[in-house]
C-alpha atoms as a PDB file:
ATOM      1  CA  UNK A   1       0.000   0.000   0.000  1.00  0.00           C
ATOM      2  CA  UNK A   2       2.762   2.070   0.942  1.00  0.00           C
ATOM      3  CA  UNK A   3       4.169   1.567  -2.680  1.00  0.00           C
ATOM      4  CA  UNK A   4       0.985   2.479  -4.365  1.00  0.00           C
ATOM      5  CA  UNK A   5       0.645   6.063  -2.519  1.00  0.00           C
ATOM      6  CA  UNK A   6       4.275   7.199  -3.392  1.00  0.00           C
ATOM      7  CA  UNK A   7       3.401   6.078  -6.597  1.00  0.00           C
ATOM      8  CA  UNK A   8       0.566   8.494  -6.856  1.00  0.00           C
ATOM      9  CA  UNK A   9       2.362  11.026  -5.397  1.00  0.00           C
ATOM     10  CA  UNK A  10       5.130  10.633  -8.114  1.00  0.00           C
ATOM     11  CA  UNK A  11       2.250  10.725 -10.667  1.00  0.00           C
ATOM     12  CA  UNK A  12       0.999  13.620  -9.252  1.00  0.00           C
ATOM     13  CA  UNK A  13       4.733  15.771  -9.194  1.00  0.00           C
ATOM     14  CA  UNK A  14       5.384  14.483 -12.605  1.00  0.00           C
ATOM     15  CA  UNK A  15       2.003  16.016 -13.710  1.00  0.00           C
ATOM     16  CA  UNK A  16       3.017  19.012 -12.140  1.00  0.00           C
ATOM     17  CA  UNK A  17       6.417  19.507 -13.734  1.00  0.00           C
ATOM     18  CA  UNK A  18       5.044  18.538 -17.051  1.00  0.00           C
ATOM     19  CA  UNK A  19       2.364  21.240 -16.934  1.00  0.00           C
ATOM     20  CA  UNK A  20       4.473  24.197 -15.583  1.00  0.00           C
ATOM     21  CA  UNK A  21       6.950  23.344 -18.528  1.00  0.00           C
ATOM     22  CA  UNK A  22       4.836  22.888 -21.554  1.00  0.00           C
ATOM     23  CA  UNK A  23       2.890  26.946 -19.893  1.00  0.00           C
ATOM     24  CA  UNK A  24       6.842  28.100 -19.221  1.00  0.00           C
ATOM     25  CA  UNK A  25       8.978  26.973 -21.993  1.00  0.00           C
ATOM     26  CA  UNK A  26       9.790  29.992 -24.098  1.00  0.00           C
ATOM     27  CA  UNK A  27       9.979  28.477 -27.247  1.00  0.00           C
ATOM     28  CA  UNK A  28       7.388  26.337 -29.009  1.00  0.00           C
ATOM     29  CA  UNK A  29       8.016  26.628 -32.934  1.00  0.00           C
ATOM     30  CA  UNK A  30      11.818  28.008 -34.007  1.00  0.00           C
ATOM     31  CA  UNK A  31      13.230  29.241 -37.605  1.00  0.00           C
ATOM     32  CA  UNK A  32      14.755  31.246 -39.430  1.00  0.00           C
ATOM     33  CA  UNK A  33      15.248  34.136 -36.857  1.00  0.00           C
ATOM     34  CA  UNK A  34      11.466  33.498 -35.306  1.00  0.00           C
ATOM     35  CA  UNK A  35      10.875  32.223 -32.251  1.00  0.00           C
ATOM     36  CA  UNK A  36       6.938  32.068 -31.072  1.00  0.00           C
ATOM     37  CA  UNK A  37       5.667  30.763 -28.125  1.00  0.00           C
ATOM     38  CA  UNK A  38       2.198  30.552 -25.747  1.00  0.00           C
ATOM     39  CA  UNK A  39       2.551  34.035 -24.648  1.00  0.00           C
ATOM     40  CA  UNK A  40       4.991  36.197 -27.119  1.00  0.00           C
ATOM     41  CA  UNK A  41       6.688  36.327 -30.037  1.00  0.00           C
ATOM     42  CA  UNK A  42      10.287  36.816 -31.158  1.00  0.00           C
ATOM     43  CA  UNK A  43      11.877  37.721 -34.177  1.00  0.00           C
ATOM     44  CA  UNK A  44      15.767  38.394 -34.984  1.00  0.00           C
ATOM     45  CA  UNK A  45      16.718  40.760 -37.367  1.00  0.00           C
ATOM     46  CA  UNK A  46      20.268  41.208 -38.979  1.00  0.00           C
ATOM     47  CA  UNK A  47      21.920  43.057 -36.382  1.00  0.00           C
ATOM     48  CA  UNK A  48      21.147  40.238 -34.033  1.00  0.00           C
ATOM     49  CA  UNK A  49      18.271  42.665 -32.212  1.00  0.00           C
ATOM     50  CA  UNK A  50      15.511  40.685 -30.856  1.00  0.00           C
ATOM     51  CA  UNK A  51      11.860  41.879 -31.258  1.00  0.00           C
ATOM     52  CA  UNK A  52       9.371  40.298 -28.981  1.00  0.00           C
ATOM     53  CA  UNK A  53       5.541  40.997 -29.435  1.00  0.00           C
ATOM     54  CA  UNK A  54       2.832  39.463 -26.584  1.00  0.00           C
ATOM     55  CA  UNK A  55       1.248  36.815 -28.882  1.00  0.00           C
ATOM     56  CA  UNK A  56      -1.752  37.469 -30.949  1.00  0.00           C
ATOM     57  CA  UNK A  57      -5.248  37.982 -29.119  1.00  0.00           C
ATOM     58  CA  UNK A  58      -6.651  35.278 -31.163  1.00  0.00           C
ATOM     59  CA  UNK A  59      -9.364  34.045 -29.004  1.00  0.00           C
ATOM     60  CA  UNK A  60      -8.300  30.391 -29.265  1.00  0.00           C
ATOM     61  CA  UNK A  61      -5.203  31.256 -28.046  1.00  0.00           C
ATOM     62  CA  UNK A  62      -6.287  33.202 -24.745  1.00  0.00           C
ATOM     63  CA  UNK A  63      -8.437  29.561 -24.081  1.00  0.00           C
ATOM     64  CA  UNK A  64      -5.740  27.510 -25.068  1.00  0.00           C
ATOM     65  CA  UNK A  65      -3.485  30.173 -22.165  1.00  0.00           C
ATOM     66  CA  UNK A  66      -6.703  30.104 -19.877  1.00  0.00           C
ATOM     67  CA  UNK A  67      -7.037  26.188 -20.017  1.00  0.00           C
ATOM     68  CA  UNK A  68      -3.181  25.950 -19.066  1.00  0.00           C
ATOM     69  CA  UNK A  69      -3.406  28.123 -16.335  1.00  0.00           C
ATOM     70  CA  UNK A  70      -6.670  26.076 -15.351  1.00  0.00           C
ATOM     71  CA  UNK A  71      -5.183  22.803 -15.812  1.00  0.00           C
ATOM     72  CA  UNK A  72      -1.867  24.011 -13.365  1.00  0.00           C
ATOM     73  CA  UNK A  73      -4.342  25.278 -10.545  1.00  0.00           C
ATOM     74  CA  UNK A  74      -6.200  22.221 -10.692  1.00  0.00           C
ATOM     75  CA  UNK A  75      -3.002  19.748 -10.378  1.00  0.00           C
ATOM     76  CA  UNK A  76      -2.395  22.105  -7.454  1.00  0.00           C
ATOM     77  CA  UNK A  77      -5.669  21.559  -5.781  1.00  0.00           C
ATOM     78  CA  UNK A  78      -5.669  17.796  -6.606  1.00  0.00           C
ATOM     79  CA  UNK A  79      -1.764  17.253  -4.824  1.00  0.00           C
ATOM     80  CA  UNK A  80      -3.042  19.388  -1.793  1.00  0.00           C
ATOM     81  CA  UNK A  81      -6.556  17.861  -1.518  1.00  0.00           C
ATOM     82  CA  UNK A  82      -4.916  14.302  -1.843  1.00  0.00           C
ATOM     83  CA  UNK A  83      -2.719  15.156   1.144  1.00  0.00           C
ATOM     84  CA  UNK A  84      -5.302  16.284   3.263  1.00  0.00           C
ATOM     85  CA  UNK A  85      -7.337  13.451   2.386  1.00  0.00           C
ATOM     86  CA  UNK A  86      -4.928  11.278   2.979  1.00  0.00           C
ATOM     87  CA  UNK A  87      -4.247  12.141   6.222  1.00  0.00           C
ATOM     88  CA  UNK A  88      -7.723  13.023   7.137  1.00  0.00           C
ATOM     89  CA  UNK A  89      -9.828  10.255   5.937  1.00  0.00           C
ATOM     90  CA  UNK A  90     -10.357   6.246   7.446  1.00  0.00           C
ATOM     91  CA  UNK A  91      -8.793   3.318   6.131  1.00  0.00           C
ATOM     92  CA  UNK A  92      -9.859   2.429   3.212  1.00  0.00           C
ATOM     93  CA  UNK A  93     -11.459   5.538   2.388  1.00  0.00           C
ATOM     94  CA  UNK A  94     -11.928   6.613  -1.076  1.00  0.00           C
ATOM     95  CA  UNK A  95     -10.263   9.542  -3.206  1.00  0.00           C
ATOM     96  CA  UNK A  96     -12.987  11.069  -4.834  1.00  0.00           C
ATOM     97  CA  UNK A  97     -12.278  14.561  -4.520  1.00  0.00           C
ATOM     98  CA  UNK A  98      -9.323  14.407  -5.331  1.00  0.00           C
ATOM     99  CA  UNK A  99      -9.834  11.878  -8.329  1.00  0.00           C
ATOM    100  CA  UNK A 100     -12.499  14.673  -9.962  1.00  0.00           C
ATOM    101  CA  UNK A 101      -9.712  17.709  -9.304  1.00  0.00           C
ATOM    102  CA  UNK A 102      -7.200  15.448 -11.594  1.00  0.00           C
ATOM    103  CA  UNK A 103      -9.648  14.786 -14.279  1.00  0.00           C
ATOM    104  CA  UNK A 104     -10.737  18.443 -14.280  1.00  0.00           C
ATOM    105  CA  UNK A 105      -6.596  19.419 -14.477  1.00  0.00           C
ATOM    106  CA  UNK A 106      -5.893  16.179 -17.438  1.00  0.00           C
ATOM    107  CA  UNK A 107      -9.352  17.417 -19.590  1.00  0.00           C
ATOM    108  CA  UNK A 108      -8.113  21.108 -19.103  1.00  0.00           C
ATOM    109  CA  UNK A 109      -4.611  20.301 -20.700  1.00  0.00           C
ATOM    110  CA  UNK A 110      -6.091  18.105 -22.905  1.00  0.00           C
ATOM    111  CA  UNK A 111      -4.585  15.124 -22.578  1.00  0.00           C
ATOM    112  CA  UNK A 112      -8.174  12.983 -22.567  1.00  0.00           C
END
């Protein structure tokens, strides 16, 4: 039992990481001098100058910024409320809450 608990607390860490870098990483899609990301982007012109613009306000972009930002507080919530339920609740107790705060933060980032 003890095994399967670190093992969902690995799960949910590595969820975490995974999420703050894909919202973090500055640089999705790179060439020829252009660099563009979820939140700006960057051009390089001859003199080695860099130009960086806030990304477009293309409304599937906000949601696609929105549901990353979402998808972060809910892995949040769900590590937390997993703690606290884990000390908190009887043996054999079930996870619930904190099963329908990961779902909410995995259908946010899309991965389902």
């Amino acid at each position: 039992m003890l095994l399967l608990l670190l093992g969902i607390i690995v799960l949910h860490v590595a969820v975490l990481v995974l999420l703050f870098v894909a919202t973090i990483v500055s640089q999705w899609i790179v060439g020829n001098g252009h660099a563009t990301d979820l939140w700006q982007n960057c051009s390089t012109t001859s003199g080695n100058v860099q130009h960086c613009f806030s990304s477009s306000a293309n409304e599937w972009l906000q949601s696609v910024q929105a549901t990353m930002i979402l998808s972060i507080i809910f892995s949040v919530l769900s590590l937390f409320l997993f703690f606290c339920q884990l000390f908190t609740l009887t043996k054999g107790g079930r996870f619930y809450i904190t099963g329908i705060f990961q779902i909410l933060a995995e259908s946010n980032s899309g991965h389902i």
